[in-house]
C-alpha atoms as a PDB file:
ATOM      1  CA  UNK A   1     -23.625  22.105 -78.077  1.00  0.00           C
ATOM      2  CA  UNK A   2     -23.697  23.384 -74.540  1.00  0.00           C
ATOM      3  CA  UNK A   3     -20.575  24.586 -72.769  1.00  0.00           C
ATOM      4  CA  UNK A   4     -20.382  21.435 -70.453  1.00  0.00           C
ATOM      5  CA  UNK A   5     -19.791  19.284 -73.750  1.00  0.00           C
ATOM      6  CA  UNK A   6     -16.157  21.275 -74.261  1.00  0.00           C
ATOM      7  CA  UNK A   7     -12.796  20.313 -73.801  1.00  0.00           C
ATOM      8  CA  UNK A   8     -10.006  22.222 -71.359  1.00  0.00           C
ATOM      9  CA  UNK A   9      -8.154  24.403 -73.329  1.00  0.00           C
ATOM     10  CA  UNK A  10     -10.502  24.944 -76.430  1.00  0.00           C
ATOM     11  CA  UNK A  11     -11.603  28.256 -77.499  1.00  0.00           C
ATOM     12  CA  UNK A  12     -15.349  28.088 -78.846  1.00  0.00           C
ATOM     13  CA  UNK A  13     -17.601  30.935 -79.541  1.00  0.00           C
ATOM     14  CA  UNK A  14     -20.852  31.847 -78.006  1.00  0.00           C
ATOM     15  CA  UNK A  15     -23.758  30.768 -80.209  1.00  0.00           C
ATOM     16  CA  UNK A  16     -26.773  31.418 -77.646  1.00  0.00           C
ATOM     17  CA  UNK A  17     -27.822  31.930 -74.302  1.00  0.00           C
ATOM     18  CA  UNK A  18     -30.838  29.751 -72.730  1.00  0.00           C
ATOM     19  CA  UNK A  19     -33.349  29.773 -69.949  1.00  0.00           C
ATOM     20  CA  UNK A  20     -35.507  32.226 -68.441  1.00  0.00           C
ATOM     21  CA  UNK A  21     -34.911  36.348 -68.773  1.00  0.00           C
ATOM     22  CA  UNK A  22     -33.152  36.425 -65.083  1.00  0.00           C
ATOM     23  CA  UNK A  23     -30.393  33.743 -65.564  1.00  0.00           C
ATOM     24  CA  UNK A  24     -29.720  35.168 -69.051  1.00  0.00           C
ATOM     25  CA  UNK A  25     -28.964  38.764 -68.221  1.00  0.00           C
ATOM     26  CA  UNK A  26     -26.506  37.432 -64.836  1.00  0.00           C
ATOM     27  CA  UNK A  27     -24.694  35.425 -67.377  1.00  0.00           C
ATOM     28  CA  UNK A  28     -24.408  38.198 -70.238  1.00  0.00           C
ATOM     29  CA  UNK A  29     -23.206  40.662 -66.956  1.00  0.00           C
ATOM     30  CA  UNK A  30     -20.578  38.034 -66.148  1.00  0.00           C
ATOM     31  CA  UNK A  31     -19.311  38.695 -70.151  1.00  0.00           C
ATOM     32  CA  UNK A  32     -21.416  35.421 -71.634  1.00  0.00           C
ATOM     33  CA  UNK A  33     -22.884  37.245 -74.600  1.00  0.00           C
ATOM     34  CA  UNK A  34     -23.492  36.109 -78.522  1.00  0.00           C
ATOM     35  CA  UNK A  35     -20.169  35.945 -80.448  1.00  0.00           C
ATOM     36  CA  UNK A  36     -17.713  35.819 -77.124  1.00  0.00           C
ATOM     37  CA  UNK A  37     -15.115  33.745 -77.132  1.00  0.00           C
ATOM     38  CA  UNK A  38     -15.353  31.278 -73.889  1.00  0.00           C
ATOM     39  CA  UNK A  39     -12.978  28.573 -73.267  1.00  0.00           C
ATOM     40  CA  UNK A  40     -12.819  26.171 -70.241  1.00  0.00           C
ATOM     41  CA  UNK A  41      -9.696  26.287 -67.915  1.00  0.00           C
ATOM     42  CA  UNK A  42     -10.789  23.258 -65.599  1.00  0.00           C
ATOM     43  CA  UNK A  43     -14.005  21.561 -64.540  1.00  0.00           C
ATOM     44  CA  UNK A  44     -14.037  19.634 -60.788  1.00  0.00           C
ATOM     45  CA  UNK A  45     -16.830  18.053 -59.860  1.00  0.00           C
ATOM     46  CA  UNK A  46     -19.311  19.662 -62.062  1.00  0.00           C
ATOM     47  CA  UNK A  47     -18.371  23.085 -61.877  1.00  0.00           C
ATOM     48  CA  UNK A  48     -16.647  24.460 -64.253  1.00  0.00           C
ATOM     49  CA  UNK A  49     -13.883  27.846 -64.517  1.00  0.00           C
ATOM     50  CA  UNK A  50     -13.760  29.884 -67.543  1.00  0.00           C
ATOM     51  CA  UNK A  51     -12.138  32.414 -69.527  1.00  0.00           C
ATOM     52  CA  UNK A  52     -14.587  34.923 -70.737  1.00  0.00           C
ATOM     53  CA  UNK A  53     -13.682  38.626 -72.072  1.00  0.00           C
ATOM     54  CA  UNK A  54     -10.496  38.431 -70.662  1.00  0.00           C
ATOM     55  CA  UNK A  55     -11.699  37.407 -67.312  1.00  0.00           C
ATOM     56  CA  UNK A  56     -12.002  34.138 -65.408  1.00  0.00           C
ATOM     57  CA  UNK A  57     -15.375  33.388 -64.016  1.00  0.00           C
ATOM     58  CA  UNK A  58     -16.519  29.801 -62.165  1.00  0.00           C
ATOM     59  CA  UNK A  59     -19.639  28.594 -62.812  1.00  0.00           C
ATOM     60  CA  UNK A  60     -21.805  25.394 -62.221  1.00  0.00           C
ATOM     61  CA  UNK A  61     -22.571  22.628 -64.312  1.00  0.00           C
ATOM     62  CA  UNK A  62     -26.786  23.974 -64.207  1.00  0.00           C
ATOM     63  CA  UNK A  63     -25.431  27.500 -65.846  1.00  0.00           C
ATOM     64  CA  UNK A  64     -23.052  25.834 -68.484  1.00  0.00           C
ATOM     65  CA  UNK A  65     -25.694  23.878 -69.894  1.00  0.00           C
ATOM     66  CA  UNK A  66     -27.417  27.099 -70.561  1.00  0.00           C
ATOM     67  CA  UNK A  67     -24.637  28.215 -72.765  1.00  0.00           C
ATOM     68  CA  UNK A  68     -24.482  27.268 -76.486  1.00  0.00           C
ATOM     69  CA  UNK A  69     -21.594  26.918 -78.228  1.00  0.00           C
ATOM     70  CA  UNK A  70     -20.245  26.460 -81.675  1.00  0.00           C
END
């Protein structure tokens, strides 16, 4: 299920990342790679902040949809 789909506060792992070559690599640069652990602090108004590899990155709704999780 894509990353919008989650719940605050859940850890989920990284299954895939979609969409074209560009918006892949800027999302495994900001730590969004297979097997990561991501988990949603908050989402406002679409957009969405998350813990990634130990860091906290914001992101919008049109970039969390790219992200697969299981």
């Amino acid at each position: 299920m894509p990353l919008t789909m989650v719940r605050e506060g859940e850890p989920n792992k990284i299954h895939r990342v979609t969409g074209k070559e560009k918006i892949k690599r800027f999302l495994e640069n900001l730590g969004f790679v297979e097997g990561a652990v991501v988990t949603v602090v908050s989402v406002t108004g679409g957009n969405m902040i998350v813990n990634v590899k130990e860091s906290r990155v914001a992101i919008g709704k049109d970039m969390a949809n790219k992200i697969m999780v299981v």
